[in-house]
Protein backbone atom coordinates (compact mmCIF):
# COMPACT_ATOMS: atom_id res chain seq x y z
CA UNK A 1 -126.77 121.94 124.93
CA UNK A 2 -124.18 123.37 122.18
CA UNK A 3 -120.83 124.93 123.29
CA UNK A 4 -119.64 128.30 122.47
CA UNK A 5 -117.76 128.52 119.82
CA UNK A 6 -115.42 130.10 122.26
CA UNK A 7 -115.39 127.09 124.87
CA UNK A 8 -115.15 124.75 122.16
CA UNK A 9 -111.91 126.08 120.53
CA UNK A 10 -110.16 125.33 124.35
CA UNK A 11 -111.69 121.89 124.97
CA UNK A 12 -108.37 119.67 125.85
CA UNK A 13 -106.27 122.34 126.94
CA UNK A 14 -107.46 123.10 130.12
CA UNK A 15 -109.59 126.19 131.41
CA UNK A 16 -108.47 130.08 130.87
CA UNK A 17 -105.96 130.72 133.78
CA UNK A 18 -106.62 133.88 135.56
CA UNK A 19 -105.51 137.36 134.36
CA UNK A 20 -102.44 139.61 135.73
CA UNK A 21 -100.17 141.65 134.26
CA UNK A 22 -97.05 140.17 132.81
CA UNK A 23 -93.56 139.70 134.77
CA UNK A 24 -91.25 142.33 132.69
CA UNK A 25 -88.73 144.46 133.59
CA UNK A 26 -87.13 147.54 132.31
CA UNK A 27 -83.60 147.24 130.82
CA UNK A 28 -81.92 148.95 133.40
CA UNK A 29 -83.19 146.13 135.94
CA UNK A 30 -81.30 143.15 133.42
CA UNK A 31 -78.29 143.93 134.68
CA UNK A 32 -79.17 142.78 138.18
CA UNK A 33 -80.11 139.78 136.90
CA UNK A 34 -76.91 138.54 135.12
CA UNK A 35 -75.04 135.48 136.27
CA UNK A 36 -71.34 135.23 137.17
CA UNK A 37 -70.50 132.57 134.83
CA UNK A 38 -67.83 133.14 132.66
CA UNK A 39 -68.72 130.15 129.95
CA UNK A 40 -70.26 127.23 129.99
CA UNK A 41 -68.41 123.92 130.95
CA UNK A 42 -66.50 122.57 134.02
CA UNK A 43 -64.89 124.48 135.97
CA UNK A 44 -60.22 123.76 135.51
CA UNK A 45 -59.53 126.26 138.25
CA UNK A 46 -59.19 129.84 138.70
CA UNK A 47 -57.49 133.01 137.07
CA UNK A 48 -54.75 135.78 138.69
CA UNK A 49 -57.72 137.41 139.31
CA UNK A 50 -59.67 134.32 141.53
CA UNK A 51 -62.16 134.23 138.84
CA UNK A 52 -63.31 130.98 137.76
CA UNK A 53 -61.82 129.38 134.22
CA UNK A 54 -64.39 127.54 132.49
CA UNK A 55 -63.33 124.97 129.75
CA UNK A 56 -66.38 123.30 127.64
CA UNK A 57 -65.52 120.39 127.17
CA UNK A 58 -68.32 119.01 125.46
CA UNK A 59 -68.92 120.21 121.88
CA UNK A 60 -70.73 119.70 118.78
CA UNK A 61 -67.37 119.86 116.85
CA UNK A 62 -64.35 118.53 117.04
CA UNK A 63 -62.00 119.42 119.88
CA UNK A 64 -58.44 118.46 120.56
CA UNK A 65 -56.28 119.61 123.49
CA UNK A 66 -52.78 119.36 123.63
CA UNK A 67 -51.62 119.26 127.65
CA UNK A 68 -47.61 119.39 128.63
CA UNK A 69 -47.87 118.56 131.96
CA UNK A 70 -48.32 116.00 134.67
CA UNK A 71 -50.61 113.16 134.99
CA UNK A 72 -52.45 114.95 138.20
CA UNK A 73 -53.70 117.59 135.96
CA UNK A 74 -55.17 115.51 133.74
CA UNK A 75 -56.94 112.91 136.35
CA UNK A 76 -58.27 115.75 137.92
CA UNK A 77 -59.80 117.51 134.63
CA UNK A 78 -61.28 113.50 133.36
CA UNK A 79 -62.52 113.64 137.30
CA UNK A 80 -64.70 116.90 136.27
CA UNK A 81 -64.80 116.10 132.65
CA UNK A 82 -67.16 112.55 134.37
CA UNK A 83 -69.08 114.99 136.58
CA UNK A 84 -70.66 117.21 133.52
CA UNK A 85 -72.27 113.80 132.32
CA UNK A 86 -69.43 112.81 129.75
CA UNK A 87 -67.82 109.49 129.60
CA UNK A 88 -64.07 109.07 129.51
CA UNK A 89 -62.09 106.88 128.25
CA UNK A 90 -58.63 106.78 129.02
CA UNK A 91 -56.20 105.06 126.44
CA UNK A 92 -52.64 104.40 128.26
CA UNK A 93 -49.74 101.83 128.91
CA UNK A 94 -49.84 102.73 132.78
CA UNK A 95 -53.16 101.74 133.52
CA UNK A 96 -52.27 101.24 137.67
CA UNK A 97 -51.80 105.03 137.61
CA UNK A 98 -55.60 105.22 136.26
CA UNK A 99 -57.15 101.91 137.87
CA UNK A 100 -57.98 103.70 141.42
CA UNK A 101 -59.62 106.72 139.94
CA UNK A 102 -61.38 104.88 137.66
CA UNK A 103 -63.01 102.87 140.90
CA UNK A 104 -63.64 105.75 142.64
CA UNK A 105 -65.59 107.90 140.00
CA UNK A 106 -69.28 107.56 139.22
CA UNK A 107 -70.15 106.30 143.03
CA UNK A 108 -70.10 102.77 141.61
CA UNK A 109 -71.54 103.91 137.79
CA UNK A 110 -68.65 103.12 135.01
CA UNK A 111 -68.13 106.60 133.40
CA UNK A 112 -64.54 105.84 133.24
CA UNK A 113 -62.83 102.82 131.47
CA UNK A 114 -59.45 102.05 130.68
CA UNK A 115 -58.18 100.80 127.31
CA UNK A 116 -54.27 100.08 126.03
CA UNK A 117 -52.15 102.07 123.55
CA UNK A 118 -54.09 101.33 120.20
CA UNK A 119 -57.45 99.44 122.12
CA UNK A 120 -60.05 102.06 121.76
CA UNK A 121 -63.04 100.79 120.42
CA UNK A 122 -65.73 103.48 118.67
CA UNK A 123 -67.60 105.55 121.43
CA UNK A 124 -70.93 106.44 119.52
CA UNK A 125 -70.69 109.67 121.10
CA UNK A 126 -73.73 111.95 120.74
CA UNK A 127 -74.92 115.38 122.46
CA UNK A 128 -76.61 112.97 124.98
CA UNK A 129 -73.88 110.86 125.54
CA UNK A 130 -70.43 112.73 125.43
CA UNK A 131 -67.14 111.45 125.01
CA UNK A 132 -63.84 112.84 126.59
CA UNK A 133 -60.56 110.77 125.38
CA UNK A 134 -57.28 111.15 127.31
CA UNK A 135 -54.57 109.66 125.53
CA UNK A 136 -51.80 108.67 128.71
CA UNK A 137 -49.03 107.19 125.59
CA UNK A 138 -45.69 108.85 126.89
CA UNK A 139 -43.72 111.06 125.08
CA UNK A 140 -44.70 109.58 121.08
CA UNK A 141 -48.08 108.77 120.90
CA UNK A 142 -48.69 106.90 117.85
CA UNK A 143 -51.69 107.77 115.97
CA UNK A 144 -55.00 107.12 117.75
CA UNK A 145 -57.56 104.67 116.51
CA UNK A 146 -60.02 106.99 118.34
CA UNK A 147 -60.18 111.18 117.01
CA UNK A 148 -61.69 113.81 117.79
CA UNK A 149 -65.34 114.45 116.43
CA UNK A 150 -68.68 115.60 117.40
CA UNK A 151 -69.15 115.32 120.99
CA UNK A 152 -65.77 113.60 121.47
CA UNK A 153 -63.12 115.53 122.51
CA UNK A 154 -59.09 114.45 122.81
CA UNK A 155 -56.55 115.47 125.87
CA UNK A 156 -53.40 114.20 124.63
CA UNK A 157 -51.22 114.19 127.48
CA UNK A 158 -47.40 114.79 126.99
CA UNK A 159 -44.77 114.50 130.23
CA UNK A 160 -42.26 116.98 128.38
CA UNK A 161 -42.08 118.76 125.23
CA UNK A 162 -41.37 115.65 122.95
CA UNK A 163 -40.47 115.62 118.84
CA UNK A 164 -43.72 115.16 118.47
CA UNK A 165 -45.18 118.27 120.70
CA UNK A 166 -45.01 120.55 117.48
CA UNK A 167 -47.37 118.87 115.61
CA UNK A 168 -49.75 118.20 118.34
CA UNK A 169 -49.97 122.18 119.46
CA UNK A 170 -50.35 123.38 115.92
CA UNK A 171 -53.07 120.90 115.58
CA UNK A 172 -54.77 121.35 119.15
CA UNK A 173 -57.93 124.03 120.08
CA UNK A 174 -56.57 124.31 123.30
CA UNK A 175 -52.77 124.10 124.23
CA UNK A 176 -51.96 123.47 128.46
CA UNK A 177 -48.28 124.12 129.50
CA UNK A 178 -47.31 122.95 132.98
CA UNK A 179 -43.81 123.65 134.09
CA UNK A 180 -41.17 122.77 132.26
CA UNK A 181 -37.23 123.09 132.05
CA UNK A 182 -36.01 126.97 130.91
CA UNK A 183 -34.81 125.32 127.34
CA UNK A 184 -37.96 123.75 126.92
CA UNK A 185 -40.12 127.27 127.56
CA UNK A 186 -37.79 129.15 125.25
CA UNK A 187 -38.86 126.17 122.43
CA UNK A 188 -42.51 126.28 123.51
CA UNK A 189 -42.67 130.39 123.47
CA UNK A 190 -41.60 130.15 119.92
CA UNK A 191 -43.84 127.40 118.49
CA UNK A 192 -47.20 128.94 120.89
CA UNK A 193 -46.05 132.82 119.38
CA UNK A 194 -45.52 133.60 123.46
CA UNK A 195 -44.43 136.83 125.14
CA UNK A 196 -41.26 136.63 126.65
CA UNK A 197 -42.85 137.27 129.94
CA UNK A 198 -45.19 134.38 129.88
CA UNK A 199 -42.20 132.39 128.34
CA UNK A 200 -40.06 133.15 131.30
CA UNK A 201 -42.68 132.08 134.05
CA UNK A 202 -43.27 128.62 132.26
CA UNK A 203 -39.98 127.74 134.17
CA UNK A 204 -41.25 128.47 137.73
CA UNK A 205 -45.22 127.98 137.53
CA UNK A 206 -46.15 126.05 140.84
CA UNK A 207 -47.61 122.70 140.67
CA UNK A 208 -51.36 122.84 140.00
CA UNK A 209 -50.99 126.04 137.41
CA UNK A 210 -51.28 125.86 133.89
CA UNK A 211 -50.95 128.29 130.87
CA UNK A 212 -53.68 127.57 128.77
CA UNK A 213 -53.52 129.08 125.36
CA UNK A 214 -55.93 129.30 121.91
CA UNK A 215 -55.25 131.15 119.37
CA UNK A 216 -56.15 134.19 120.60
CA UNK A 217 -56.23 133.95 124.35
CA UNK A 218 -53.69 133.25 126.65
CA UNK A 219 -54.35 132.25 131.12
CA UNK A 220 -52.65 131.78 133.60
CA UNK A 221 -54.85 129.22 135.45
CA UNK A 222 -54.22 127.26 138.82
CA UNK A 223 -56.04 124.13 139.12
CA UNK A 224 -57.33 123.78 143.23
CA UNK A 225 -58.34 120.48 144.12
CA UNK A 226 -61.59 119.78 146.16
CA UNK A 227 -61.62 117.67 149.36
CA UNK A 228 -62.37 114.80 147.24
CA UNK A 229 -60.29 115.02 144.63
CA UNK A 230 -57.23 115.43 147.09
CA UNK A 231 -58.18 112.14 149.11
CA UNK A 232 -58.46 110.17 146.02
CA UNK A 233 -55.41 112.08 143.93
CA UNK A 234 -53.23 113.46 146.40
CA UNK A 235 -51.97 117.14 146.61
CA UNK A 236 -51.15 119.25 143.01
CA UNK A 237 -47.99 117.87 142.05
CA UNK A 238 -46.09 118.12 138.21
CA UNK A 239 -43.87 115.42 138.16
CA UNK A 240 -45.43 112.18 138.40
């Protein structure tokens, strides 16, 4: 018996589903349907406001972050940096202030490893295998072996504003400023093009907040640890 010509054109594809009107709605109803996500990326705290701040971490282009602050803050954003799927490596000359967090994260997977000043092989990153680098190398890093590119990013972590802060802000997307001494915040307002209000508070921010600036855009963020991230880290603390 021959086939329809009809039939034959859907052999391997299964049989015509039944028929009901489409799912649409009218662009009044979109609103409704919106979701409160400011960005997309992990989630560093939340703004004056309580809203979450959303930093993506993970890029297709290169990405460099410049943070003046203490080493809490930065375990805790590799901590979520390792929980959007990215692997960090952590390049530092204190590697017993890393080795217990490295332990702990992954539940027993290795998504973070710890490397000496100058030791950090190529990562292959890729958009299926992202790389976060957090150079822990005191107040004068020397040049890293290991840069930013796509799908590697690089959290340079400074204790104060150093000689070589400067350079390291002017070349940075993304510029964090814990507290630091009233000289220091006079220095930084200047070089980040502050107001003199935020310049003022960088004095007195609590532990756990952070002025995170681009270009453009200036926050005010404050970084609240989870359950888990205060067993394994402690409380929110700036000096190390």
């Amino acid at each position: 018996m021959s086939v329809p010509t009809s039939a034959r054109a859907r052999l391997g594809f299964g049989l015509i589903g039944p028929r009901r009107s489409r799912h649409t709605v009218s662009v009044e109803q979109l609103a409704a349907m919106a979701l409160p996500v400011g960005d997309d990326g992990m989630v560093i705290g939340v703004d004056a406001e309580g809203r979450p701040a959303v930093l993506g971490i993970n890029r297709p282009t290169p990405y460099d972050v410049t943070l003046i602050g203490g080493l809490w803050t930065a375990q805790v954003l590799a901590l979520r940096a390792a929980a959007t799927g990215a692997r960090i490596v952590v390049e530092t000359g204190r590697a017993h202030a890393w080795t217990g967090l490295a332990q702990a994260a992954g539940g027993g997977q290795p998504c973070i490893s710890l490397h000496d000043v100058g030791r950090v092989p190529p990562q292959g990153a890729s958009a299926g295998s992202p790389v976060v680098v957090v150079r822990d190398c005191g107040m004068r890093p020397p040049r890293g072996r290991v840069v930013s590119g796509p799908w590697q990013s690089v959290v340079t972590l400074l204790p104060y504003l150093s000689p070589v802060a400067p350079a390291l802000m002017k070349k940075a997307s993304l510029v964090g400023i814990q507290r630091v001494s009233p000289d220091e915040a006079a220095q930084i307002g200047r070089i980040a093009h502050l107001s003199a209000t935020a310049t003022q508070a960088l004095s007195t921010l609590a532990d756990g907040v952070t002025l995170w600036c681009t270009q453009r855009d200036r926050q005010f963020v404050m970084t609240q640890a989870t359950d888990a991230e205060t067993g394994l880290l402690g409380a929110a603390r700036r000096m190390d």
